[in-house]
C-alpha atoms as a PDB file:
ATOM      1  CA  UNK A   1     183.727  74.926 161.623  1.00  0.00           C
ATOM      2  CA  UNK A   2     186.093  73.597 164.917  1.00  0.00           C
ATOM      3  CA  UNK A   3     184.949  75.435 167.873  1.00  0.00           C
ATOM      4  CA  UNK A   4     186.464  75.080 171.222  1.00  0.00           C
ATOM      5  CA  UNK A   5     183.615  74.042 174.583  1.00  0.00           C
ATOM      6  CA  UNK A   6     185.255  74.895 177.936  1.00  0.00           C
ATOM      7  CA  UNK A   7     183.363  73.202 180.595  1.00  0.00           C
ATOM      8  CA  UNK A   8     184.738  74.384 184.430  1.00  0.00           C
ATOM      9  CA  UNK A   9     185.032  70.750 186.231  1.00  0.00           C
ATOM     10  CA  UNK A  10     184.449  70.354 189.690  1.00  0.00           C
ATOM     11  CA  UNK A  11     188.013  70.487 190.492  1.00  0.00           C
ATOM     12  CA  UNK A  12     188.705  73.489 189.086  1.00  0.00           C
ATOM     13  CA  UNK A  13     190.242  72.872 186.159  1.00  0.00           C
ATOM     14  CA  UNK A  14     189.291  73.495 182.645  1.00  0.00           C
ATOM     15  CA  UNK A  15     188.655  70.925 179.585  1.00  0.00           C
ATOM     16  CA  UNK A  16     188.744  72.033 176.387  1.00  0.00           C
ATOM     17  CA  UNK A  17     187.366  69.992 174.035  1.00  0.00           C
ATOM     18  CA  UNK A  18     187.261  70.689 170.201  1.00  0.00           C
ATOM     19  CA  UNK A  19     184.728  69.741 168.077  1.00  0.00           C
ATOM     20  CA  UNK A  20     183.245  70.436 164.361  1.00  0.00           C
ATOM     21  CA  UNK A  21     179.295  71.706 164.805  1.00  0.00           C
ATOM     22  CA  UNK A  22     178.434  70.201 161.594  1.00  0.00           C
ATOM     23  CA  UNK A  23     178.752  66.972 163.358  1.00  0.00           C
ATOM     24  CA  UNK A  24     175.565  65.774 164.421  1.00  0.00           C
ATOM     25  CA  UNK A  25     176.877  63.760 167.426  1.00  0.00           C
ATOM     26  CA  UNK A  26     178.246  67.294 168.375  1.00  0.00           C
ATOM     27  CA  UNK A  27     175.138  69.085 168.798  1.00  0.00           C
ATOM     28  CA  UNK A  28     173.634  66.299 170.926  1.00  0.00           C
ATOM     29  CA  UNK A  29     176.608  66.916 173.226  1.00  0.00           C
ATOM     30  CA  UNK A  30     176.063  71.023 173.007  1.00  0.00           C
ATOM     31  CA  UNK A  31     172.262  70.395 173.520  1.00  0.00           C
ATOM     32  CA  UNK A  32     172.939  67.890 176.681  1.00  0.00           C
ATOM     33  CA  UNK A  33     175.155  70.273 178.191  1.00  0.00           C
ATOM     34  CA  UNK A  34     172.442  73.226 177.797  1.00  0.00           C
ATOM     35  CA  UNK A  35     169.554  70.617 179.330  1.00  0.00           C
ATOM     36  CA  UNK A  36     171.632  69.827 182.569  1.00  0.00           C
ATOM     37  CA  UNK A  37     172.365  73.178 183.230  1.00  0.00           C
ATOM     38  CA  UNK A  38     168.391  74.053 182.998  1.00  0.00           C
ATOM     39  CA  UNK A  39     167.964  70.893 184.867  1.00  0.00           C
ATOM     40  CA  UNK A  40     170.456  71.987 187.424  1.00  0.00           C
ATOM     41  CA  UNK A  41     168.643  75.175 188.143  1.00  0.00           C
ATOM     42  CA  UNK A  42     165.322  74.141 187.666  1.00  0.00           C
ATOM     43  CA  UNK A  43     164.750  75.701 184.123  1.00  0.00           C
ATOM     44  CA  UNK A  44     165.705  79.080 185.625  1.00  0.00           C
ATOM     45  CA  UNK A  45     166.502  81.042 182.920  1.00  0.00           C
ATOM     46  CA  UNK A  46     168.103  84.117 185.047  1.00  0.00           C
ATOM     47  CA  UNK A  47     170.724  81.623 187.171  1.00  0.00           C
ATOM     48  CA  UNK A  48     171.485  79.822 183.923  1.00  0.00           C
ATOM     49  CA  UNK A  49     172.949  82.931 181.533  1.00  0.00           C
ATOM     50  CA  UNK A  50     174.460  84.139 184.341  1.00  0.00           C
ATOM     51  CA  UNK A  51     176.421  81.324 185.548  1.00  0.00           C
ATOM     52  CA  UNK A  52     177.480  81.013 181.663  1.00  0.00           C
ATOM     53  CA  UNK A  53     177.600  84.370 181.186  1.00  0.00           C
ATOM     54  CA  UNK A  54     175.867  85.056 177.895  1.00  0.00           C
ATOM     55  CA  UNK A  55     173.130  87.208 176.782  1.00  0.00           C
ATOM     56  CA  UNK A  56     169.541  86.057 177.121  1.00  0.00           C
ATOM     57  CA  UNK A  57     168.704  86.669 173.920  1.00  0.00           C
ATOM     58  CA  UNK A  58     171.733  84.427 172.733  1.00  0.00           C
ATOM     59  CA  UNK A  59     170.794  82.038 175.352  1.00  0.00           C
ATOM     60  CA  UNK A  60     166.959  81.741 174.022  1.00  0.00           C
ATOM     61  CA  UNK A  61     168.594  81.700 170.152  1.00  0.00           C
ATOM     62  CA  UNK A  62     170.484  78.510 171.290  1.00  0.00           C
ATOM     63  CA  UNK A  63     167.153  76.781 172.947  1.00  0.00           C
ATOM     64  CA  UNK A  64     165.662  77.066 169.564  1.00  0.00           C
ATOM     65  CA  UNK A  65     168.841  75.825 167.166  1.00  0.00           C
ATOM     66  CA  UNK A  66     168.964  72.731 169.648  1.00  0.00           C
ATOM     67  CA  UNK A  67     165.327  72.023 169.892  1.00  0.00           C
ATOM     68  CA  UNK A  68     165.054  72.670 174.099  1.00  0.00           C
ATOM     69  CA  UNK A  69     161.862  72.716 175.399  1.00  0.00           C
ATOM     70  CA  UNK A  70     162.245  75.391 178.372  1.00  0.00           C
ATOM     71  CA  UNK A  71     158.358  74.743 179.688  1.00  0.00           C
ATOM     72  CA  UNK A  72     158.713  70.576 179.503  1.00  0.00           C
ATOM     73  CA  UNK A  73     162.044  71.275 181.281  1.00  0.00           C
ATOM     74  CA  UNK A  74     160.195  73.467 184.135  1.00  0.00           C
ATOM     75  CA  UNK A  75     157.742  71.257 184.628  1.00  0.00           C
ATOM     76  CA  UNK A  76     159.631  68.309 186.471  1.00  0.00           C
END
């Protein structure tokens, strides 16, 4: 399954990259990009769904498929 990750750059401008989930090197970059962003905001869970404007519920479902540790993130 392709789908498409559009990541807002600094400048403004948006990069769409496609990629196939089933790939494993694919996930790492999903679950990367879900770390920084808790990293970012201190593991705040509020500023984090709504600055990528998805449902809490989705956001915790994606913690779990990509193996995120919110409370080892909070801690640093």
């Amino acid at each position: 399954m392709e789908r498409e990750i559009i990541y807002k750059n600094s400048i403004d401008s948006d990069l769409i990259i496609k990629i196939s989930l089933e790939d494993e090197s694919a996930k790492e970059i999903i679950a990367s990009a879900y770390r920084k962003i808790l990293y970012r905001y201190n593991g705040n869970v509020s500023t984090v769904i709504r600055e990528l404007s998805i449902p809490r519920q989705s956001f915790y479902n994606k913690l779990r498929k990509y193996g995120i540790d919110l409370k080892t993130i909070r801690k640093r």
